[in-house]
Protein backbone atom coordinates (compact mmCIF):
# COMPACT_ATOMS: atom_id res chain seq x y z
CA UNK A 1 279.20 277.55 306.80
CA UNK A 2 277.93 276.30 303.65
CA UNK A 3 278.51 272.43 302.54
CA UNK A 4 280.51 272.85 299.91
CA UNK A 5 283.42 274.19 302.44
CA UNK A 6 282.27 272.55 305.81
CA UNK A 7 284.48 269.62 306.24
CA UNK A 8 282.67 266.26 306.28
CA UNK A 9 282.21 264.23 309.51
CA UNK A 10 284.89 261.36 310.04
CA UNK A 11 283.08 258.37 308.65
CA UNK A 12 283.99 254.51 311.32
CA UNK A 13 282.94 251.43 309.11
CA UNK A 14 281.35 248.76 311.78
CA UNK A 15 280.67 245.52 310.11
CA UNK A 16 279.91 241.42 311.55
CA UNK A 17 280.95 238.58 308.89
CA UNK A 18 282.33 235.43 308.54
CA UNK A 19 285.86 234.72 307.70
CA UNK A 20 284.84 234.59 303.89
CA UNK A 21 283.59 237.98 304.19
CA UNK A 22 279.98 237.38 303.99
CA UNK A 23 277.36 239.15 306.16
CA UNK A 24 274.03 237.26 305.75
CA UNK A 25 272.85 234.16 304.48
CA UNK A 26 272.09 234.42 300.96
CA UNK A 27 270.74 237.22 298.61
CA UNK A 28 267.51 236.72 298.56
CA UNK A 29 266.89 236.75 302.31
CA UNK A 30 266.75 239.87 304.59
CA UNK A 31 268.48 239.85 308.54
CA UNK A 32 265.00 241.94 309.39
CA UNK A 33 263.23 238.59 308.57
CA UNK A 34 262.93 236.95 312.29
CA UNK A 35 263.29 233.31 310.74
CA UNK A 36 266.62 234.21 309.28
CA UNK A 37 268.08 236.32 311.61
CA UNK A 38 267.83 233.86 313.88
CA UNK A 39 269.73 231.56 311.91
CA UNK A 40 272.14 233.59 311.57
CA UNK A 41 272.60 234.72 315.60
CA UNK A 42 272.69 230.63 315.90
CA UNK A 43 275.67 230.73 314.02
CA UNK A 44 277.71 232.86 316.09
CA UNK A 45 280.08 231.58 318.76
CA UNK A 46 279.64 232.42 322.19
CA UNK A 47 282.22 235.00 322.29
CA UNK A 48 280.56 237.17 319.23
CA UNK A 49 278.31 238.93 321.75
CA UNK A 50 280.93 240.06 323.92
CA UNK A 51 283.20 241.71 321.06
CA UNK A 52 280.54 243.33 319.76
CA UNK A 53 279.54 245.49 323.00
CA UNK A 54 283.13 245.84 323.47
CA UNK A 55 283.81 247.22 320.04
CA UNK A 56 280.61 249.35 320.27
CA UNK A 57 281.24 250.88 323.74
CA UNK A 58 284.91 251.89 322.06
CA UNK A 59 283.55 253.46 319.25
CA UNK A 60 281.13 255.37 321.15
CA UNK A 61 283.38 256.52 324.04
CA UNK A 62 285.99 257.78 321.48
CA UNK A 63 283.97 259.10 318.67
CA UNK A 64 280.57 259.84 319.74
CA UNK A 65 278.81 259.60 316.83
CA UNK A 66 275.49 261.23 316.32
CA UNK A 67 274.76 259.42 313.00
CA UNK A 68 273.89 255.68 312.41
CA UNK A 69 273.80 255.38 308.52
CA UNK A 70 272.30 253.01 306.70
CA UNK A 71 271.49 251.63 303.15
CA UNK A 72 267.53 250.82 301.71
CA UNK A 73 269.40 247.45 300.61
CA UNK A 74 269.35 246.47 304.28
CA UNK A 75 265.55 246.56 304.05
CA UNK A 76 264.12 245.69 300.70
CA UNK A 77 265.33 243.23 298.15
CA UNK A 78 267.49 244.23 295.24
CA UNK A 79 264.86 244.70 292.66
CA UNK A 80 262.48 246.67 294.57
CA UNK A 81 260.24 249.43 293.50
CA UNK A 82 259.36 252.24 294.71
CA UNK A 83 255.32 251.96 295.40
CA UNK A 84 255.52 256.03 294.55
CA UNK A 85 257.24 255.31 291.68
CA UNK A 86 254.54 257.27 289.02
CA UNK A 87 254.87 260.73 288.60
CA UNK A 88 253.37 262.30 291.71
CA UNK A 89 253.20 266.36 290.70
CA UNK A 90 256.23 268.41 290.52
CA UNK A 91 258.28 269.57 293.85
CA UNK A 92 260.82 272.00 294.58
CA UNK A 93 263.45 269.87 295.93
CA UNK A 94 264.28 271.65 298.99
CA UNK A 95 265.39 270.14 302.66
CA UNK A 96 262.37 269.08 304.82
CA UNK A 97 264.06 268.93 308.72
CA UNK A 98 260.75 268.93 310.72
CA UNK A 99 262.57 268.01 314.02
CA UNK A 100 266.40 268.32 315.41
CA UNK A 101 267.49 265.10 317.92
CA UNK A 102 270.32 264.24 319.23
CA UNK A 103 271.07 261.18 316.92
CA UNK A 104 269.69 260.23 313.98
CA UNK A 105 268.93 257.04 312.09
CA UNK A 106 269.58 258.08 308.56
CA UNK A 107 269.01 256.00 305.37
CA UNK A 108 270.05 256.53 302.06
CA UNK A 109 267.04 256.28 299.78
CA UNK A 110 266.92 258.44 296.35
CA UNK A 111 264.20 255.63 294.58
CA UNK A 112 262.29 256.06 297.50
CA UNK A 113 261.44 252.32 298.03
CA UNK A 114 260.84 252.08 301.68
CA UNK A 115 257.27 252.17 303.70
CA UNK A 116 258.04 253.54 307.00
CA UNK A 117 256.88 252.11 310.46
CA UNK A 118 258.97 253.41 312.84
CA UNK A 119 260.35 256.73 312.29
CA UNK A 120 262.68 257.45 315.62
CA UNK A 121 262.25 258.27 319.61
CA UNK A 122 263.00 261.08 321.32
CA UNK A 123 266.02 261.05 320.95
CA UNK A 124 266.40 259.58 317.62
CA UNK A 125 264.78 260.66 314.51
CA UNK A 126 264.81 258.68 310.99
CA UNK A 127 266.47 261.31 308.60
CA UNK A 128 266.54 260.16 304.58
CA UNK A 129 268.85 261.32 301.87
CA UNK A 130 267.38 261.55 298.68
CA UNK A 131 268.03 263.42 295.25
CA UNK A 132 266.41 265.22 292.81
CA UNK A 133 264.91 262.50 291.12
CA UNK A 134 263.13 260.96 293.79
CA UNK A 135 259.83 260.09 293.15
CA UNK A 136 257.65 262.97 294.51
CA UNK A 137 255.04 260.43 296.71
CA UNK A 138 257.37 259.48 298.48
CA UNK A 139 258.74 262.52 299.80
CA UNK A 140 254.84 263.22 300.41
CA UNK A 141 254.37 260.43 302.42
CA UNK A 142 257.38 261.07 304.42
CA UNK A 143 256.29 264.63 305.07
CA UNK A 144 252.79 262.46 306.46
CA UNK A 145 255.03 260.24 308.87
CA UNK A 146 257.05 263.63 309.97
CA UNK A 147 260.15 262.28 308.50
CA UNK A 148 262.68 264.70 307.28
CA UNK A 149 265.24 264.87 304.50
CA UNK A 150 267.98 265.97 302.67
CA UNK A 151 268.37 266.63 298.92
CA UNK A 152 272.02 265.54 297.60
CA UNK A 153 272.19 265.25 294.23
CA UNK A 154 270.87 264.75 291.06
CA UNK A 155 269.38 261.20 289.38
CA UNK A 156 271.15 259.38 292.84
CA UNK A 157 272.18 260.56 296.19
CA UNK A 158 276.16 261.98 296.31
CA UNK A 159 277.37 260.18 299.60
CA UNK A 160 280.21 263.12 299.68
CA UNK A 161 277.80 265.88 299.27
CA UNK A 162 275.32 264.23 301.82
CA UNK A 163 278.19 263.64 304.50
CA UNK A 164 279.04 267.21 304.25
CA UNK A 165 275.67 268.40 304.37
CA UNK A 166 275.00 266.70 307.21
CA UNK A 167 278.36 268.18 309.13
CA UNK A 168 276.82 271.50 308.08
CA UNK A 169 273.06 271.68 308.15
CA UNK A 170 272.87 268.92 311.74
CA UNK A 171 276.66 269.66 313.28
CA UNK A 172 277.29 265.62 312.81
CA UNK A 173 281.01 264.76 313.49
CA UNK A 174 281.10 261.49 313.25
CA UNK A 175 279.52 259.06 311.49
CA UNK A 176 278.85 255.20 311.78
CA UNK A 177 278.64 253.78 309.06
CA UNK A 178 276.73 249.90 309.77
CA UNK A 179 275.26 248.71 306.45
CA UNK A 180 275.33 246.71 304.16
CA UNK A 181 277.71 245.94 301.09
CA UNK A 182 276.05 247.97 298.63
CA UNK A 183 276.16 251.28 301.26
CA UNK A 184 280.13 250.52 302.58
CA UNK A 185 281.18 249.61 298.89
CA UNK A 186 280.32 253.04 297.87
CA UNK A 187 281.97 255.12 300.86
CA UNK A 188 285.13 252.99 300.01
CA UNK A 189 284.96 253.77 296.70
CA UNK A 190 284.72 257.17 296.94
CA UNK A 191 287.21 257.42 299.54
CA UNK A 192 285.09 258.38 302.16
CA UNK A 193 285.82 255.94 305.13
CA UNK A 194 288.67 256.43 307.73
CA UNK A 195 288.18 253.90 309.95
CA UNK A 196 286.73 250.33 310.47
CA UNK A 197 285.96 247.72 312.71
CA UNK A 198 285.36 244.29 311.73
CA UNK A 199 284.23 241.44 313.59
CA UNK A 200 285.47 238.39 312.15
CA UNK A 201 283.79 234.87 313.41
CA UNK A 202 284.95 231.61 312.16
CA UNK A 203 282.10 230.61 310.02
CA UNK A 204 281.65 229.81 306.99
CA UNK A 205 278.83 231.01 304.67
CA UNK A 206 279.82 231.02 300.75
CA UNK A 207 277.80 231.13 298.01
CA UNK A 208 278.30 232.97 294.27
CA UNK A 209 277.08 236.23 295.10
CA UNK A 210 276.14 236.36 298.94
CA UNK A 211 276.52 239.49 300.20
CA UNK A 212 279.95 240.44 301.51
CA UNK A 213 280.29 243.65 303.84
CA UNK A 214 282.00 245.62 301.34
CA UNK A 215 280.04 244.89 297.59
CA UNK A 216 279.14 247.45 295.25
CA UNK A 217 281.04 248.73 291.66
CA UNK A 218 284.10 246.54 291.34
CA UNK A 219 287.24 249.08 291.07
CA UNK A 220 288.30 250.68 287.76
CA UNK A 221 290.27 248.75 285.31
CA UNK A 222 293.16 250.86 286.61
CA UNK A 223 292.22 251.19 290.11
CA UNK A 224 294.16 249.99 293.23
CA UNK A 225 292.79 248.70 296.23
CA UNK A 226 292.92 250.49 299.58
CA UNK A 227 295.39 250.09 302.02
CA UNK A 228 294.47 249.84 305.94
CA UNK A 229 296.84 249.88 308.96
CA UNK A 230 296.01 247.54 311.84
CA UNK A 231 295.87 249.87 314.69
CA UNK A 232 294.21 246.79 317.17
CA UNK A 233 293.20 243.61 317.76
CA UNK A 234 291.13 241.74 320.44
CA UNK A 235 290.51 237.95 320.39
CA UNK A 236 287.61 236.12 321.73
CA UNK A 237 287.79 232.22 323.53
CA UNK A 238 286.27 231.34 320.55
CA UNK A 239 287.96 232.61 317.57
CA UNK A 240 286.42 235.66 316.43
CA UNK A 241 288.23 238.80 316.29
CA UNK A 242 287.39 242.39 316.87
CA UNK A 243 290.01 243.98 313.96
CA UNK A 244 290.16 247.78 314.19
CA UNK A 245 291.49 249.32 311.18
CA UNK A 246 292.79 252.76 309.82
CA UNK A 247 292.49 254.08 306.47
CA UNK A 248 296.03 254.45 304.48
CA UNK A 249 295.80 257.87 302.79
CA UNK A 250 297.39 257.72 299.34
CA UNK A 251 300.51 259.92 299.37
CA UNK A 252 300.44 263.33 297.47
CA UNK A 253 303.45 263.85 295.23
């Protein structure tokens, strides 16, 4: 079956924020950074923990999902450049899958901005989705660290096209989707999420422009915004909420 008519893997939304929405601490600063990570873990109630193992376990034990994706914006600032960004030599833009797992780690990466460290187990393997114009260095380097990838699209990576060409090239059924705003803004956008669950602790964060768990484009000047159905809730002794959500299909007339 070809990816244009294999059916795309059901895509569950996992997210941890505040009660304003907000997922980190400000812009500028990275979760991956060990000084503000651990700001941010001091914030959480006691209870935050539990709901999160909880919600995890659920999602697992119902969906199984093979497929953790991420966004690069989860590891390099906003304004990063690729280090491979000069022209590199020409390639032929096909898949490079040097390995099958069980599960992968996959990252969506088409500027090619990230230096690899870690690039899976044995039973997970760091898979990137890139496009066309990707600079060619990088895709060289990756072919150094054993990394594989997929090509879906053009001058940026088509999150439809790479969902369904990962149902049909790697089998995936189910993906988890647990980036950042920039990643879970676009899958909303292009109507690509069915399900989510959101953590919601009573903090407070703020801040013009701290990341939320669902950024990106804004919607279309004529655009409506997406209806969910509550399908669950769990409270913890503290306050914070495990909220699992459906997707409201629009009706077809």
């Amino acid at each position: 079956m070809d990816a244009a008519s294999s059916p795309r893997p059901r895509v569950v939304l996992t997210t941890l924020a505040g009660v304003d929405g907000r997922i980190t601490l400000r812009r500028d600063q990275r979760l991956l950074d060990p000084a503000v990570g651990g700001r941010w873990r001091e914030a959480w109630p006691d209870d935050v923990e539990g709901l999160l193992r909880r919600r995890d376990a659920w999602v697992e034990d119902r969906h199984h999902p093979t497929v953790r994706l991420e966004g690069s914006g989860t590891f390099v600032p906003d304004g990063a450049v690729s280090p491979w960004a000069e022209p590199g030599g020409p390639w032929d833009h096909r898949d490079h899958l040097p390995r099958r797992a069980p599960r992968w780690f996959v990252v969506v990466d088409g500027r090619g901005r990230m230096e690899w460290t870690r690039t899976g187990d044995d039973e997970t393997a760091l898979l990137l989705l890139v496009c066309r114009s990707t600079p060619p260095g990088y895709l060289a380097r990756l072919r150094e660290l054993g990394v594989g990838w997929l090509v879906c699209g053009e001058r940026r990576v088509e999150l439809g096209t790479a969902l369904r060409r990962l149902g049909a090239e790697l089998g995936v059924r189910c993906v988890r989707a647990d980036g950042g705003g920039g990643i879970n803004g676009a899958l909303v956008r292009a109507g690509l999420v069915d399900e989510l669950h959101v953590v919601t602790m009573p903090i407070l964060v703020g801040g013009a422009g701290t990341p939320t768990f669902l950024d990106g484009d804004p919607m279309a000047p004529d655009g409506v915004p997406v209806r969910l159905r509550v399908v669950a809730t769990q409270g913890g002794a503290e306050g914070s909420v495990w909220t699992h959500y459906e997707v409201v299909r629009p009706s077809r007339v």
